[in-house]
Protein backbone atom coordinates (compact mmCIF):
# COMPACT_ATOMS: atom_id res chain seq x y z
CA UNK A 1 -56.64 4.29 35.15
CA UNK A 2 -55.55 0.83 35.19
CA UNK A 3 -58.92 -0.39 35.87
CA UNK A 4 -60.53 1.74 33.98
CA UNK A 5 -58.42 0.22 30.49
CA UNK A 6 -58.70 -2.98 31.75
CA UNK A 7 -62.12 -2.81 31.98
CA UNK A 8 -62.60 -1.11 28.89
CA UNK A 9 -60.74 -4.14 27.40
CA UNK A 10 -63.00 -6.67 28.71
CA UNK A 11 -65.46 -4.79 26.96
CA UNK A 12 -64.24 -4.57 23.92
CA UNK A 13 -63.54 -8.16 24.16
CA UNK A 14 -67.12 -9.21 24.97
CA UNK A 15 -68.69 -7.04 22.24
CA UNK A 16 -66.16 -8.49 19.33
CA UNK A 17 -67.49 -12.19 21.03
CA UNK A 18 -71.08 -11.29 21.13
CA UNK A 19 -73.82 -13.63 19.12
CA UNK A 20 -76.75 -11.99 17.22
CA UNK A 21 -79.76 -14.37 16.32
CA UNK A 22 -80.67 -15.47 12.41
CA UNK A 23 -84.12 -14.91 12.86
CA UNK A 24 -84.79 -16.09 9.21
CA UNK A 25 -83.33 -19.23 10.32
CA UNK A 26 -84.99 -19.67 13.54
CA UNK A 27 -88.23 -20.74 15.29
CA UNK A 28 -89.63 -20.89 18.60
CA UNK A 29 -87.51 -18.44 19.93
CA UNK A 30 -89.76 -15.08 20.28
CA UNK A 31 -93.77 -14.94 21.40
CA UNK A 32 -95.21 -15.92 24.33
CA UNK A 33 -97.65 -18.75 24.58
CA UNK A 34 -100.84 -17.51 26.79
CA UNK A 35 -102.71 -21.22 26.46
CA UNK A 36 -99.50 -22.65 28.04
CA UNK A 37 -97.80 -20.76 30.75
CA UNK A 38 -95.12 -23.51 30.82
CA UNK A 39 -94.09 -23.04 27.18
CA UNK A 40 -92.85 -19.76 26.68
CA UNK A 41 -92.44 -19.49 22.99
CA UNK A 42 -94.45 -20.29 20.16
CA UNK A 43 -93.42 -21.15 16.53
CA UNK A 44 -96.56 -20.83 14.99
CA UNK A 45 -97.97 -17.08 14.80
CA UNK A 46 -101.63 -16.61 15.00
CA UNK A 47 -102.15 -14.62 12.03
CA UNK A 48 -100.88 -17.65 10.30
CA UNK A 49 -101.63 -21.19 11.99
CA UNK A 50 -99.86 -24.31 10.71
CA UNK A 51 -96.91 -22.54 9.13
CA UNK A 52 -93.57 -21.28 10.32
CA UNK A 53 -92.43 -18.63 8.88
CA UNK A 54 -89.09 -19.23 6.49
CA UNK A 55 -90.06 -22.50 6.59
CA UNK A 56 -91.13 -25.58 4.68
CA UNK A 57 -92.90 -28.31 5.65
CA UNK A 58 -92.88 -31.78 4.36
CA UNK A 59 -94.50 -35.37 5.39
CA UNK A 60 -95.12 -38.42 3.70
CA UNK A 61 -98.12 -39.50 3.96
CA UNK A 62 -99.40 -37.58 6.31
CA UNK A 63 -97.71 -33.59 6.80
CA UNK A 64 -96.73 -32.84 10.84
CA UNK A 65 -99.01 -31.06 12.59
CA UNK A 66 -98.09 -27.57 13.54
CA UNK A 67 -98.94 -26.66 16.79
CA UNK A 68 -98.96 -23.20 18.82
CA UNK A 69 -95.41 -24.25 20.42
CA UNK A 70 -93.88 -27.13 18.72
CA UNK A 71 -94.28 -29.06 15.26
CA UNK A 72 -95.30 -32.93 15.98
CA UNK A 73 -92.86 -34.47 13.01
CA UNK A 74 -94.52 -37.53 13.58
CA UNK A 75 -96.92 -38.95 15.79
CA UNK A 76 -97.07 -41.67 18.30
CA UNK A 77 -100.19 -43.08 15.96
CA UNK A 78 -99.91 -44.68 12.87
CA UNK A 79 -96.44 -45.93 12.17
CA UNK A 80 -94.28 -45.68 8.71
CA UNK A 81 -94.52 -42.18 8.94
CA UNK A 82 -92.20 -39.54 7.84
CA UNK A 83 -91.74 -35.68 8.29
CA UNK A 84 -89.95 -32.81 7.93
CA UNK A 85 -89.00 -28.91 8.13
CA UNK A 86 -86.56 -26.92 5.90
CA UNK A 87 -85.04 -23.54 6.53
CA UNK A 88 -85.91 -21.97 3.02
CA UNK A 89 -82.81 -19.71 3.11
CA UNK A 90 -79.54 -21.09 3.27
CA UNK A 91 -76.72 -20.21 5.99
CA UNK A 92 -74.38 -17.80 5.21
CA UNK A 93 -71.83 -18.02 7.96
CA UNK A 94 -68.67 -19.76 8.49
CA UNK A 95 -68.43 -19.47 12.46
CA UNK A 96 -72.06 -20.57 13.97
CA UNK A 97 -74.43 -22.14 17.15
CA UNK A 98 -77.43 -24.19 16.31
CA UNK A 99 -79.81 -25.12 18.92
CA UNK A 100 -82.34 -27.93 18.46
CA UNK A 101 -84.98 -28.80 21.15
CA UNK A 102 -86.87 -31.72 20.97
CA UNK A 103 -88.47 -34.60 23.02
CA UNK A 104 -89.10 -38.59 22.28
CA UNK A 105 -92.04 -40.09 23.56
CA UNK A 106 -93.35 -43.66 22.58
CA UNK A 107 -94.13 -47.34 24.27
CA UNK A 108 -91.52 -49.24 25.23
CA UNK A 109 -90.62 -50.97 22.20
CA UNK A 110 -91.24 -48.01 20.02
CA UNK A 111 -88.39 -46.72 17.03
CA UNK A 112 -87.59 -44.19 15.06
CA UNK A 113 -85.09 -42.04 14.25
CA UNK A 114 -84.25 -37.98 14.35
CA UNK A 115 -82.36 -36.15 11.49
CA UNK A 116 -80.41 -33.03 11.94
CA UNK A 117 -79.26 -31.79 8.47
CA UNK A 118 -77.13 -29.11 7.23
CA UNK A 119 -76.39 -29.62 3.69
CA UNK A 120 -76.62 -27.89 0.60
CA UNK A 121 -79.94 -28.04 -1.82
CA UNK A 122 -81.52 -29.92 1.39
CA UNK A 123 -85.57 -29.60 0.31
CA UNK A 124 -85.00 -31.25 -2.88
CA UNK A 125 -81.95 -33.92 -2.00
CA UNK A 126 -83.54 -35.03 1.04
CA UNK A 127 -86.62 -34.06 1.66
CA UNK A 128 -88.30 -35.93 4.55
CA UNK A 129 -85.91 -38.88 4.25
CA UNK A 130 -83.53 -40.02 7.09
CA UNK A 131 -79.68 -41.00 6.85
CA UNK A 132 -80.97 -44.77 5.96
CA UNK A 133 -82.72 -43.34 2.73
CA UNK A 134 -81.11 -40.75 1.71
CA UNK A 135 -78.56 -41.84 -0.91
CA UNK A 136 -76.10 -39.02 -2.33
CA UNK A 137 -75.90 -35.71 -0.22
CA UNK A 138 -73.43 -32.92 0.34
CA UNK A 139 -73.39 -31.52 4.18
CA UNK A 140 -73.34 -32.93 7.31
CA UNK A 141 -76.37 -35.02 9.14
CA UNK A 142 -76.54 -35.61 13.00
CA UNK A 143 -79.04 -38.59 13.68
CA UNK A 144 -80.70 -39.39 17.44
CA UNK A 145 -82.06 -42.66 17.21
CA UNK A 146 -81.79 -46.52 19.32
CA UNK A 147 -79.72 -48.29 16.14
CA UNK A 148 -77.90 -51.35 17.76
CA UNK A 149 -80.22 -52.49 20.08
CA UNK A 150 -78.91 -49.27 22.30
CA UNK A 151 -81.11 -46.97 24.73
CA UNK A 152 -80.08 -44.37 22.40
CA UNK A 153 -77.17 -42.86 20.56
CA UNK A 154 -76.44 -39.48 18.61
CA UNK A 155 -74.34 -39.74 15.58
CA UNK A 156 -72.58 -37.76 13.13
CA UNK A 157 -72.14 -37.96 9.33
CA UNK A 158 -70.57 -36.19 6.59
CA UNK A 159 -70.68 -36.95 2.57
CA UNK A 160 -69.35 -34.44 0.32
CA UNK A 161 -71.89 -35.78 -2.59
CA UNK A 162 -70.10 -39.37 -3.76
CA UNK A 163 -71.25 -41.14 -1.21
CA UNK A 164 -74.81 -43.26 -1.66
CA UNK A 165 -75.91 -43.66 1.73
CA UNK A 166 -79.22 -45.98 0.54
CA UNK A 167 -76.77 -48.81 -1.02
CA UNK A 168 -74.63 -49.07 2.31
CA UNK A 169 -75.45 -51.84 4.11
CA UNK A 170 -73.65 -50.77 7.51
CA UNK A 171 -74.35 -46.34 7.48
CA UNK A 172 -73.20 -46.59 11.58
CA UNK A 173 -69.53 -47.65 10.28
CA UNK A 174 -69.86 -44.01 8.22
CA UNK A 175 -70.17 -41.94 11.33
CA UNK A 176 -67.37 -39.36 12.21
CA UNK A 177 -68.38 -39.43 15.87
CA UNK A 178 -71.10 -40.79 18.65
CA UNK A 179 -71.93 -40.90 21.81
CA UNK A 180 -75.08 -42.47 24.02
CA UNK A 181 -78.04 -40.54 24.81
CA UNK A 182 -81.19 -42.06 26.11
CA UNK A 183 -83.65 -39.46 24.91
CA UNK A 184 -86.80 -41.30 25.08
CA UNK A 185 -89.72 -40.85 26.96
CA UNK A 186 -88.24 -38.12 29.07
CA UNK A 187 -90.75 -36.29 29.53
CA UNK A 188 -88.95 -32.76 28.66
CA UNK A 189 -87.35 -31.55 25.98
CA UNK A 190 -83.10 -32.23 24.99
CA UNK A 191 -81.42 -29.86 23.11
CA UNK A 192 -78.90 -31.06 20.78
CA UNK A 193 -76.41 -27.52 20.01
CA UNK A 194 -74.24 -27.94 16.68
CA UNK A 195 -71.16 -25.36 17.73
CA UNK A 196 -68.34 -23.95 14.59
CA UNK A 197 -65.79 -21.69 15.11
CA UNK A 198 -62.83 -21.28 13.67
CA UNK A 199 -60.72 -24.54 15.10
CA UNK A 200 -63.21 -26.80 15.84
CA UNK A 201 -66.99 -28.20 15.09
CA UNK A 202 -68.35 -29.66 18.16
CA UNK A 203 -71.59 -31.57 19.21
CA UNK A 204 -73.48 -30.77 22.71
CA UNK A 205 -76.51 -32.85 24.11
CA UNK A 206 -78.30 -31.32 27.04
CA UNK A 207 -75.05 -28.75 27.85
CA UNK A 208 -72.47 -31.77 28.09
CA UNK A 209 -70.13 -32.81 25.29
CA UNK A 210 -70.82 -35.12 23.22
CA UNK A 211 -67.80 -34.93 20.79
CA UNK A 212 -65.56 -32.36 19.03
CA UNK A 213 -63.03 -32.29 16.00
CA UNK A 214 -60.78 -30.27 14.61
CA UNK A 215 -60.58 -31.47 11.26
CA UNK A 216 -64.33 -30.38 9.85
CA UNK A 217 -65.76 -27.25 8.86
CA UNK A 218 -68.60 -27.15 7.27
CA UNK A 219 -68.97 -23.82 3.85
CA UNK A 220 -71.69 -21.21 4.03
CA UNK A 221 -74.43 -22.04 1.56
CA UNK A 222 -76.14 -24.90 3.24
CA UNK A 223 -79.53 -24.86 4.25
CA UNK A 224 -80.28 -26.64 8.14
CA UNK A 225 -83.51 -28.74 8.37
CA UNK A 226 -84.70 -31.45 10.94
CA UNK A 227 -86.64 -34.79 9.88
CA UNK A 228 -88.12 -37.67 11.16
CA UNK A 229 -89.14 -41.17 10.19
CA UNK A 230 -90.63 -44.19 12.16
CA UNK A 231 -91.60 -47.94 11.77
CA UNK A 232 -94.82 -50.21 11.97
CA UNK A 233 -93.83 -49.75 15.98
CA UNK A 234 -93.41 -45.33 15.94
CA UNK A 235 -92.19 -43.07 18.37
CA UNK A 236 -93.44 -39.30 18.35
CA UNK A 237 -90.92 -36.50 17.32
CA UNK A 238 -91.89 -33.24 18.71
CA UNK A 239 -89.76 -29.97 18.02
CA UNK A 240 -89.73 -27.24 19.93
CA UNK A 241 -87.68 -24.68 18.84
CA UNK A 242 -84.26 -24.29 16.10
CA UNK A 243 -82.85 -20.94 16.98
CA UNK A 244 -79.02 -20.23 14.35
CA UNK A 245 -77.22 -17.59 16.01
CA UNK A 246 -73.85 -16.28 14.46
CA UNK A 247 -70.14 -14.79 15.70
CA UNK A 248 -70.03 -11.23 15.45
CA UNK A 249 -66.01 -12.07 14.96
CA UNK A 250 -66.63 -13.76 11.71
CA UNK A 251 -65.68 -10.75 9.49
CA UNK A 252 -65.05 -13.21 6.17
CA UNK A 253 -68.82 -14.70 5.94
CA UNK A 254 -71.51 -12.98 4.54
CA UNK A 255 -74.41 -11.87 7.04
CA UNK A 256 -78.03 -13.35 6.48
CA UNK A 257 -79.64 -10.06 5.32
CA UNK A 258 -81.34 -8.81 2.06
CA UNK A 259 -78.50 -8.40 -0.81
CA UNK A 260 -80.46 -5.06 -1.28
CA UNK A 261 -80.12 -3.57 2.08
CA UNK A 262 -76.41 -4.40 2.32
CA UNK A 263 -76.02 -2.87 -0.88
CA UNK A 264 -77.61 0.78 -0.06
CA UNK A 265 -75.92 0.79 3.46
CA UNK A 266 -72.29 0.46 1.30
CA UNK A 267 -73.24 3.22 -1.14
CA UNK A 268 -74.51 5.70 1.57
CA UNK A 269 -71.04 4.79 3.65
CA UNK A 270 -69.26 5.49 0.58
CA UNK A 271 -70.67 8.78 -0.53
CA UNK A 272 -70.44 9.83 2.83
CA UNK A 273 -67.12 9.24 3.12
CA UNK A 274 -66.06 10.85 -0.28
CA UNK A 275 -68.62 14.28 0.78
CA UNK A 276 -66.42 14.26 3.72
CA UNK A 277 -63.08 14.12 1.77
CA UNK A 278 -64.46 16.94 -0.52
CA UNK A 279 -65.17 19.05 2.40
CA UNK A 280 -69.13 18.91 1.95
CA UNK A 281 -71.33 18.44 4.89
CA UNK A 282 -72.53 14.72 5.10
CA UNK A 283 -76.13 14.18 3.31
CA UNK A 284 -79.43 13.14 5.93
CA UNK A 285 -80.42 9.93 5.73
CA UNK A 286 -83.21 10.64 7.28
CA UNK A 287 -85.72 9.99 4.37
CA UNK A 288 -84.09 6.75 3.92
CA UNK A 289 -84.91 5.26 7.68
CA UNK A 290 -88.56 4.27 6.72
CA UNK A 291 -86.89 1.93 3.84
CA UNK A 292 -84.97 0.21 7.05
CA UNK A 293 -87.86 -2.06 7.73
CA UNK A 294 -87.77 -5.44 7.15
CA UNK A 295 -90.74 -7.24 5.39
CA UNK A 296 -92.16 -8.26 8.69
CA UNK A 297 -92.14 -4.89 9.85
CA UNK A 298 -89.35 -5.17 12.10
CA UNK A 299 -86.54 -2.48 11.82
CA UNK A 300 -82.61 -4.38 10.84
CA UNK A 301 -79.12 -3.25 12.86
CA UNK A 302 -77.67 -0.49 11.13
CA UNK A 303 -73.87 0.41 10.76
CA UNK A 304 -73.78 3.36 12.86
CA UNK A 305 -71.91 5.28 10.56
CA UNK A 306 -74.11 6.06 8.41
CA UNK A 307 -76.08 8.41 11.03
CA UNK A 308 -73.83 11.11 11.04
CA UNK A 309 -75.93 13.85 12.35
CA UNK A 310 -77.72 14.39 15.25
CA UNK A 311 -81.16 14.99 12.97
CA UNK A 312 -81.02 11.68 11.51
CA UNK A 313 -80.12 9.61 14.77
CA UNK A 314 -83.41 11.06 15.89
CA UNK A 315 -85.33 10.24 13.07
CA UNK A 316 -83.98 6.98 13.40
CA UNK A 317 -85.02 6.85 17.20
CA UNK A 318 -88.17 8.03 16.62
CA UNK A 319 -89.02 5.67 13.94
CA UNK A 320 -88.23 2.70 16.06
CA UNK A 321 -89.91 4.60 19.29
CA UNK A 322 -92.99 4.98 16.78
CA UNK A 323 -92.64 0.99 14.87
CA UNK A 324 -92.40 -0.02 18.93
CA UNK A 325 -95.79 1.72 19.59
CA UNK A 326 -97.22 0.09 16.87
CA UNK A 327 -96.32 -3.20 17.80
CA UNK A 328 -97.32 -2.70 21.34
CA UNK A 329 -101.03 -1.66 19.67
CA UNK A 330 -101.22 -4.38 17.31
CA UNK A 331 -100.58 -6.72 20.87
CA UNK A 332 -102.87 -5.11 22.50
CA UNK A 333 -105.51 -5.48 20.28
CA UNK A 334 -104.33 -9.85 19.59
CA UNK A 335 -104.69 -9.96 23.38
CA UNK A 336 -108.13 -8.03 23.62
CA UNK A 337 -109.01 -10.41 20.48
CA UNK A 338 -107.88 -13.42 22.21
CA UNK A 339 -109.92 -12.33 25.76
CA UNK A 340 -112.92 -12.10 23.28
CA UNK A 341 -112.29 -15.60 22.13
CA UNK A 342 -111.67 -16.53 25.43
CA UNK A 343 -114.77 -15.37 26.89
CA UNK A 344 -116.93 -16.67 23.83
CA UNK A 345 -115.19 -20.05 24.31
CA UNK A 346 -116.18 -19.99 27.97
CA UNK A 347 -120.01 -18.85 27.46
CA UNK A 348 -120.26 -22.15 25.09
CA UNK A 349 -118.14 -24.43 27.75
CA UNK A 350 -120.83 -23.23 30.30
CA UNK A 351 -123.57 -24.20 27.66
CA UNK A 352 -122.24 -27.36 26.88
CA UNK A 353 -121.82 -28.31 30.40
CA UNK A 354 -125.37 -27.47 31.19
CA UNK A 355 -126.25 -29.94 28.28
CA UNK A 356 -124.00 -31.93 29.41
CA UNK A 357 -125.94 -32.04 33.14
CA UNK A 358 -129.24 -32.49 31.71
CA UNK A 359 -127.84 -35.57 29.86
CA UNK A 360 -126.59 -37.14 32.62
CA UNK A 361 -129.98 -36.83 34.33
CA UNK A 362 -131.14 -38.92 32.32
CA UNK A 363 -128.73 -41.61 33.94
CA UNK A 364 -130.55 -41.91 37.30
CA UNK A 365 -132.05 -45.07 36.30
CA UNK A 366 -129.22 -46.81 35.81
CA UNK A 367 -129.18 -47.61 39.52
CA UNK A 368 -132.49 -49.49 39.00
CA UNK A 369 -131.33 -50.92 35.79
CA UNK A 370 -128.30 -52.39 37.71
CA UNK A 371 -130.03 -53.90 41.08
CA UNK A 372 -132.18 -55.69 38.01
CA UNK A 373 -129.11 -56.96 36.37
CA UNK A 374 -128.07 -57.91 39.89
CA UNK A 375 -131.49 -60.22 40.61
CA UNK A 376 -131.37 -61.27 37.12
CA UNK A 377 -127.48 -62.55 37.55
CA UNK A 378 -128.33 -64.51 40.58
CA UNK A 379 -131.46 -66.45 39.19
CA UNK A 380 -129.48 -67.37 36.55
CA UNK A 381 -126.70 -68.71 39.54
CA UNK A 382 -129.40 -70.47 41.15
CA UNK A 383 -130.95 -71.80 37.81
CA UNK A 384 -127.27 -73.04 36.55
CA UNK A 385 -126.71 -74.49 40.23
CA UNK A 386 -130.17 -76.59 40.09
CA UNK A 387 -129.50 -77.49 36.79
CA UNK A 388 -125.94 -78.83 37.69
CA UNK A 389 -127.40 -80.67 40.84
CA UNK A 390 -129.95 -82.64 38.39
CA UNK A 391 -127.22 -83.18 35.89
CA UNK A 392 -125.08 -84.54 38.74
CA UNK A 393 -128.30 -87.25 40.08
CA UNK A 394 -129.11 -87.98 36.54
CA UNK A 395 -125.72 -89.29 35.83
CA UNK A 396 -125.70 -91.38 39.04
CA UNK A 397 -128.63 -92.41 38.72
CA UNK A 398 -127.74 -94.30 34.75
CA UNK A 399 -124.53 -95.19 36.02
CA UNK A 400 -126.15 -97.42 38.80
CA UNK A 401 -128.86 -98.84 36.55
CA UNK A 402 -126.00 -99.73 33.95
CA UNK A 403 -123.93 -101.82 36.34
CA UNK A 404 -127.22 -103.41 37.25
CA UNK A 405 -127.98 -104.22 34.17
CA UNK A 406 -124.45 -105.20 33.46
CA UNK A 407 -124.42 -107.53 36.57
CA UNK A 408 -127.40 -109.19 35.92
CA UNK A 409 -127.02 -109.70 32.62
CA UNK A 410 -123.62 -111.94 33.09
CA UNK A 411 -125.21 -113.45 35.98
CA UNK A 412 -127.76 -115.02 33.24
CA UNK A 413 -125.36 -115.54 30.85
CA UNK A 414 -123.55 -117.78 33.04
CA UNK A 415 -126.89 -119.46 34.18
CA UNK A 416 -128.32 -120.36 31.02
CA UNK A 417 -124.75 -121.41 29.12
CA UNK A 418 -123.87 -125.80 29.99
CA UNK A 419 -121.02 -125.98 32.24
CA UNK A 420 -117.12 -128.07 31.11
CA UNK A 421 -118.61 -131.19 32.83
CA UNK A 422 -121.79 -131.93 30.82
CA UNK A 423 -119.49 -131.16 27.84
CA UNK A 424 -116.76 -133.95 28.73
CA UNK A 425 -119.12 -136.62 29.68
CA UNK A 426 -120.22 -135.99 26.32
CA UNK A 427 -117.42 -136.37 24.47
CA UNK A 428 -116.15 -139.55 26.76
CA UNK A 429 -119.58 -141.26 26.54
CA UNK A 430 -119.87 -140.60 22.46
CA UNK A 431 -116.44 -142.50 22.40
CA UNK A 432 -117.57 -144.89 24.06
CA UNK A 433 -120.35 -145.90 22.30
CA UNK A 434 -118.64 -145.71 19.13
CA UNK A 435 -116.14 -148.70 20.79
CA UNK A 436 -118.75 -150.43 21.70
CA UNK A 437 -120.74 -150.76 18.63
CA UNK A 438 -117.16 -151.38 16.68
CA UNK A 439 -116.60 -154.35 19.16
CA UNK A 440 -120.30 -155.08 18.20
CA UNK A 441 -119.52 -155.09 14.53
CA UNK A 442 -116.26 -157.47 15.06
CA UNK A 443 -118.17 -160.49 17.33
CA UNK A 444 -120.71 -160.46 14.89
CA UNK A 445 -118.79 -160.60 11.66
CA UNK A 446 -116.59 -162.93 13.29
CA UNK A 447 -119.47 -165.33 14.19
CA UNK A 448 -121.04 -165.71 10.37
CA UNK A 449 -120.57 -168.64 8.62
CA UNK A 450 -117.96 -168.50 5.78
CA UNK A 451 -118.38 -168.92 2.21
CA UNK A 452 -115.85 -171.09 0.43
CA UNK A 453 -115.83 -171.52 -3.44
């Protein structure tokens, strides 16, 4: 008996700590990817390519692509680009997980930065800015990027609103807490999981801690979103998958479902429970189960006690057994679609290979074309060698006539020009004969008779 309560108590204690998934707030968590065995969920349905459903999309200039299995937020080619996607409904629980996959790749000096955002109004106050642009917003942002000159770091921030993020010149001094990450170039995914109970907020990259406090907790009301923007030099942000799952102990928030349906399920408890205090037999809701579907088709938990007879637990039953059916049908008949496609895509891959084959028969006489190339190339190697060997006995061939002609010519030159000795006889012999007919001149002027008066 022992066992048996303790057990029991267990139990209970798992199913008060159980998690049940947002789906409104999530993507990439449900649908299997047939093109890619590796990824096993797709974001994208096929009914509706390049959307996500409950989401919004944004990118300036360019909007991300939307793949089968991930959402390319901006891509490796051009840079200064910027992109984003907003839950459109906000989050209405106190006590929450958030799970982010994504993966960096870029060249080695590539940059850019990842925003995680949950903050109130986000489509309009941020749109697909980062924490750099941003200016005034109320919530909390988590940013991946290399600021600092690091490998990598992840980053928290919180502004309640007053705070203009743009006009800071410093935004890392802002952050609550940090730690290093090198997330680039991978070559797999990281998941970054936001974590709020009802002590603490904590931040977990790739299952480790990255940090924790005790003094945040961010309201109900926000709305989470992830962007990205790059430089000239841009790294590609690829996510995955965001999957918002809740506490099934927070009994103050409110639960992500239609206002509506929360509405009827608290008037049918009530005026079952006041039927039962009159002593009337509780009403069927039987006619009521086919207005338990969601708009996607998909039935929503029920309280269950609001099936109080046996009648309307089986219609209930039945209506899932029979939605269940329908949704196995409508796969079978995507995957018979899809084998179609499959096989159509094949027949023209076949085709255009064939083409393909007949083309490149026409690209046997490239051999030919290249052994000509080949003799072509080495006549012109022979040409350019005579040619040099010419050039080569041609200049030889002037330099020896020019020293010839150098030679001789100074040889002639010094042949032809009087030497020092003919030029000093000269000068000694003309001063001598100028002596000589000065002596002349004074014998004779001495020897004339003089004149007296």
């Amino acid at each position: 008996m022992k066992v048996s309560f303790s057990m029991a108590a267990l139990l209970a204690a798992s199913l008060s700590q159980a998690q049940y998934l947002i789906s409104e707030l999530s993507f990439g968590h449900a649908g299997r990817n047939v093109a890619n065995p590796h990824c096993l969920f797709r974001i994208s349905p096929p009914e509706a390519r390049g959307q996500i459903p409950n989401f919004a999309i944004q990118g300036n200039p360019n909007p991300p692509e939307v793949l089968s299995n991930r959402i390319i937020l901006t891509p490796i080619a051009p840079g200064n680009q910027r992109g984003s996607v907003w839950g459109q409904q906000p989050l209405l629980r106190t006590q929450w997980i958030a799970d982010v996959d994504f993966r960096a790749n870029g060249p080695d000096r590539g940059r850019g930065n990842l925003n995680i955002w949950l903050v109130r109004n986000g489509p309009a106050t941020i749109g697909s800015g980062s924490i750099y642009t941003v200016g005034k917003f109320d919530g909390l942002a988590l940013v991946i990027d290399t600021s600092g000159g690091s490998s990598g770091m992840v980053r928290g921030f919180l502004n309640d609103g007053n705070t203009d993020y743009a006009r800071k010149s410093n935004v890392d001094e802002l952050s609550f807490g940090h730690c290093p990450y090198n997330y680039r170039n991978l070559g797999r995914p990281s998941q970054i999981k936001l974590r709020q109970n009802a002590k603490t907020f904590s931040v977990e990259v790739d299952g480790k801690l990255c940090f924790e406090s005790d003094k945040i907790s961010i309201p109900s009301g926000y709305q989470f979103g992830v962007t990205a923007a790059t430089p000239d030099n841009p790294d590609s942000f690829e996510v995955f998958k965001m999957v918002v799952m809740a506490d099934n102990s927070d009994s103050g928030a409110v639960r992500n479902d239609p206002p509506k349906q929360q509405n009827q399920n608290q008037n049918q408890n009530q005026n079952q429970k006041q039927n039962q205090a009159r002593g009337q037999p509780p009403k069927d809701n039987s006619n009521n189960n086919n207005n338990n579907k969601r708009n996607d088709g998909e039935y929503v938990d029920e309280d269950p006690d609001i099936f109080q007879s046996s009648k309307s637990q089986f219609m209930d039953l039945h209506n899932r057994l029979q939605n269940t059916n329908h949704q196995l049908a409508s796969l079978q008949r995507t995957s018979s679609r899809h084998q179609q496609q499959d096989e159509k895509r094949h027949d023209d891959l076949t085709s255009l290979i064939g083409q393909l084959r007949g083309d490149m028969r026409k690209l046997d006489d490239i051999t030919a074309l290249q052994s000509r190339i080949m003799e072509l190339e080495k006549d012109v190697q022979g040409l350019r060698k005579e040619l040099t060997r010419k050039l080569q006995s041609t200049e030889r061939t002037f330099k020896d006539t020019l020293n010839d002609h150098h030679s001789s010519l100074s040889e002639t030159v010094m042949a032809k020009t009087p030497g020092h000795r003919f030029l000093i006889f000269s000068i000694i012999g003309t001063q001598c004969l100028l002596v000589a007919a000065y002596v002349i001149y004074k014998r004779r002027r001495a020897s004339m008779p003089k004149k007296y008066l």
